[in-house]
Protein backbone atom coordinates (compact mmCIF):
# COMPACT_ATOMS: atom_id res chain seq x y z
CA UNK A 1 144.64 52.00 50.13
CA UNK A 2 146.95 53.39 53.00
CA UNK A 3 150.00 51.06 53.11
CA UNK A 4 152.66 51.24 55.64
CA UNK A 5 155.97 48.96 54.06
CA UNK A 6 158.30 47.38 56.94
CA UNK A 7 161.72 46.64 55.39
CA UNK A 8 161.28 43.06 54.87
CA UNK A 9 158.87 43.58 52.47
CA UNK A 10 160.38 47.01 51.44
CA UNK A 11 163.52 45.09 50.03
CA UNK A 12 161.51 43.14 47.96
CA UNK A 13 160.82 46.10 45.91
CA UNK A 14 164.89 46.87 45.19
CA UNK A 15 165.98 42.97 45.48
CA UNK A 16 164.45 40.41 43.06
CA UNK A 17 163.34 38.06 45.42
CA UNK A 18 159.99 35.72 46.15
CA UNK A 19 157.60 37.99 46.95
CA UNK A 20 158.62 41.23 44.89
CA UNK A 21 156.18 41.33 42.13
CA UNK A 22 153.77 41.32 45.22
CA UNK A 23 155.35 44.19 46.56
CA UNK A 24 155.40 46.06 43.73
CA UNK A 25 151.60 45.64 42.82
CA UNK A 26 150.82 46.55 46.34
CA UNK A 27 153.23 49.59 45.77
CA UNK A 28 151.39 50.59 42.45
CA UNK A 29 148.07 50.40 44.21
CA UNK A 30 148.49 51.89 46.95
CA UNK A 31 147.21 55.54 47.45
CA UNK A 32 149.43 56.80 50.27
CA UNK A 33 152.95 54.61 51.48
CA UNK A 34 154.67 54.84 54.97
CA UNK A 35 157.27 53.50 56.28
CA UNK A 36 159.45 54.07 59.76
CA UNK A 37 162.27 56.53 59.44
CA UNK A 38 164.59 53.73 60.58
CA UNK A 39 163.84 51.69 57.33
CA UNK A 40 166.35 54.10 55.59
CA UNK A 41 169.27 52.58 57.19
CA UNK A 42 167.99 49.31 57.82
CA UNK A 43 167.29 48.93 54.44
CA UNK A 44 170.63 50.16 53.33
CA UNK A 45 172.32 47.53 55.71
CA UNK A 46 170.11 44.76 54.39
CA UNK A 47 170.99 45.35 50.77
CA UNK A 48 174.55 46.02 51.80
CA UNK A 49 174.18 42.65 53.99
CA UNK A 50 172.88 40.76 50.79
CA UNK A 51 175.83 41.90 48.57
CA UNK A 52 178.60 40.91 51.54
CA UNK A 53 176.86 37.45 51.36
CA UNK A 54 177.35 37.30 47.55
CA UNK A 55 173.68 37.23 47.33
CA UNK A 56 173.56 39.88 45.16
CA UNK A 57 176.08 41.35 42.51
CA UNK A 58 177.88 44.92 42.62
CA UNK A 59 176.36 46.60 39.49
CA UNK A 60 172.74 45.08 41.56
CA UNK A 61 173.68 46.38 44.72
CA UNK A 62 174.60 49.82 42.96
CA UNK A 63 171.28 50.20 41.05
CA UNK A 64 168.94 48.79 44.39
CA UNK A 65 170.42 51.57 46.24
CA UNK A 66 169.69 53.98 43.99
CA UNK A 67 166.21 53.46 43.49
CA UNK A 68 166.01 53.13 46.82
CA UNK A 69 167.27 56.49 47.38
CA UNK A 70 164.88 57.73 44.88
CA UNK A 71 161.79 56.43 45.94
CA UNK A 72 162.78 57.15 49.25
CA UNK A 73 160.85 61.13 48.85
CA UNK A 74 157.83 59.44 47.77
CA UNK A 75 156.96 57.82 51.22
CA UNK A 76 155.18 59.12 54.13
CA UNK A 77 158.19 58.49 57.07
CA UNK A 78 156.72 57.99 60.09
CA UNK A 79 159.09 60.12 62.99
CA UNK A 80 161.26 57.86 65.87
CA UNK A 81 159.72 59.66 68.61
CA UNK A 82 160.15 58.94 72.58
CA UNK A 83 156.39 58.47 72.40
CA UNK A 84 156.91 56.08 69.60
CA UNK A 85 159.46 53.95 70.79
CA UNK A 86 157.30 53.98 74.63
CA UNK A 87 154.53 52.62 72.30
CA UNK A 88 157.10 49.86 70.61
CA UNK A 89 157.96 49.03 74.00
CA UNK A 90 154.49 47.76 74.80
CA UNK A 91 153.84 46.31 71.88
CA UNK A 92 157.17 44.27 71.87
CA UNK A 93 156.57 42.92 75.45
CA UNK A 94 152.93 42.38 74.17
CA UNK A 95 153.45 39.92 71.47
CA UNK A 96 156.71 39.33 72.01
CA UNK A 97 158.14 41.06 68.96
CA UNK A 98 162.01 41.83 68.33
CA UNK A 99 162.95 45.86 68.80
CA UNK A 100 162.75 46.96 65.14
CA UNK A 101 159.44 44.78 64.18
CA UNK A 102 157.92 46.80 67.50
CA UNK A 103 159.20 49.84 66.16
CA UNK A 104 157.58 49.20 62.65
CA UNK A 105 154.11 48.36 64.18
CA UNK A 106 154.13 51.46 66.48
CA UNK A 107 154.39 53.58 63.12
CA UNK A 108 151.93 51.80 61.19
CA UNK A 109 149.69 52.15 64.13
CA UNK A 110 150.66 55.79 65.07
CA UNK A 111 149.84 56.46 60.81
CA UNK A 112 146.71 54.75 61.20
CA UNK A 113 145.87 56.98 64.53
CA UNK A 114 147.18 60.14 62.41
CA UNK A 115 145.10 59.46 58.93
CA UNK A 116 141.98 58.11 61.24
CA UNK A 117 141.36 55.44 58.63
CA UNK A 118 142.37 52.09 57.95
CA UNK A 119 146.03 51.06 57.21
CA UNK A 120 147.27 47.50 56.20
CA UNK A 121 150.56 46.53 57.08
CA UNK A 122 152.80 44.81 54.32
CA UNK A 123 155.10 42.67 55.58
CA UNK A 124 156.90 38.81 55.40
CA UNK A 125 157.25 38.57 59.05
CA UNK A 126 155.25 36.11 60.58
CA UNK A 127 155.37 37.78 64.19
CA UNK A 128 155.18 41.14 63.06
CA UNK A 129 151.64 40.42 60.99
CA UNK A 130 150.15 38.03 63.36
CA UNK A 131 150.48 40.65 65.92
CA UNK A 132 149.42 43.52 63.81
CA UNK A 133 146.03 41.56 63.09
CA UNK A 134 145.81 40.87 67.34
CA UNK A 135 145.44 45.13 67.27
CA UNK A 136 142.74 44.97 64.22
CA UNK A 137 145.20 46.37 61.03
CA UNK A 138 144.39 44.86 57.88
CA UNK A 139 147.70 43.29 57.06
CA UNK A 140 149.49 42.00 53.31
CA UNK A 141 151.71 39.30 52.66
CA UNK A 142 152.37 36.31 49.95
């Protein structure tokens, strides 16, 4: 299975959270991962955001970034390109996505379009998968 990871369901896998042992089954059965370049540093900021919030603990926050940081060589990143973000555009005045969900969709799609197969698109955005499943992507969620 081709899997393409937007950060909401990419945190799950650093942040013990509903929805992480999901993630991480989907992670071990996967054959090829993607994920947008951007998730790097929205990821960051999300775990950084959950620590500020007192969500999480230091010695957490420490350890979830550097897995993070470790895993990050093991995923297929998907470029910010002009022609990528033209594409996000579309898709966000489409179905009325926010910027970075459009952004996340235009990679998944652009992988799919790249591998010429089939790519499913885990997420835990309701927006993002609903409109992911309008353009015919097989899409995972809890």
């Amino acid at each position: 299975m081709n899997l393409y990871f937007d950060t909401s369901a990419l945190v799950k896998r650093y942040i013990k959270e509903a929805g992480s042992e999901s993630v991480r089954e989907w992670i071990r059965s996967s054959d090829h991962k993607a994920t947008g370049l951007i998730t790097r540093a929205e990821l960051s900021a999300g775990i950084n955001r959950l620590l500020r919030m007192k969500y999480i603990i230091p010695e957490d926050y420490t350890k979830a970034l550097h897995e993070f940081r470790i895993d990050w060589e093991s995923f297929n990143r998907i470029p910010i390109t002009e022609q990528l973000v033209a594409r996000a555009d579309l898709l966000a005045c489409e179905y009325s996505l926010r910027g970075y969900d459009a952004i996340h969709l235009a990679c998944a799609l652009t992988w799919q379009d790249l591998l010429g197969t089939q790519v499913s698109l885990a997420s835990f955005d309701k927006e993002l998968l609903d409109a992911a499943q309008k353009m015919g992507m097989e899409v995972l969620y809890q």
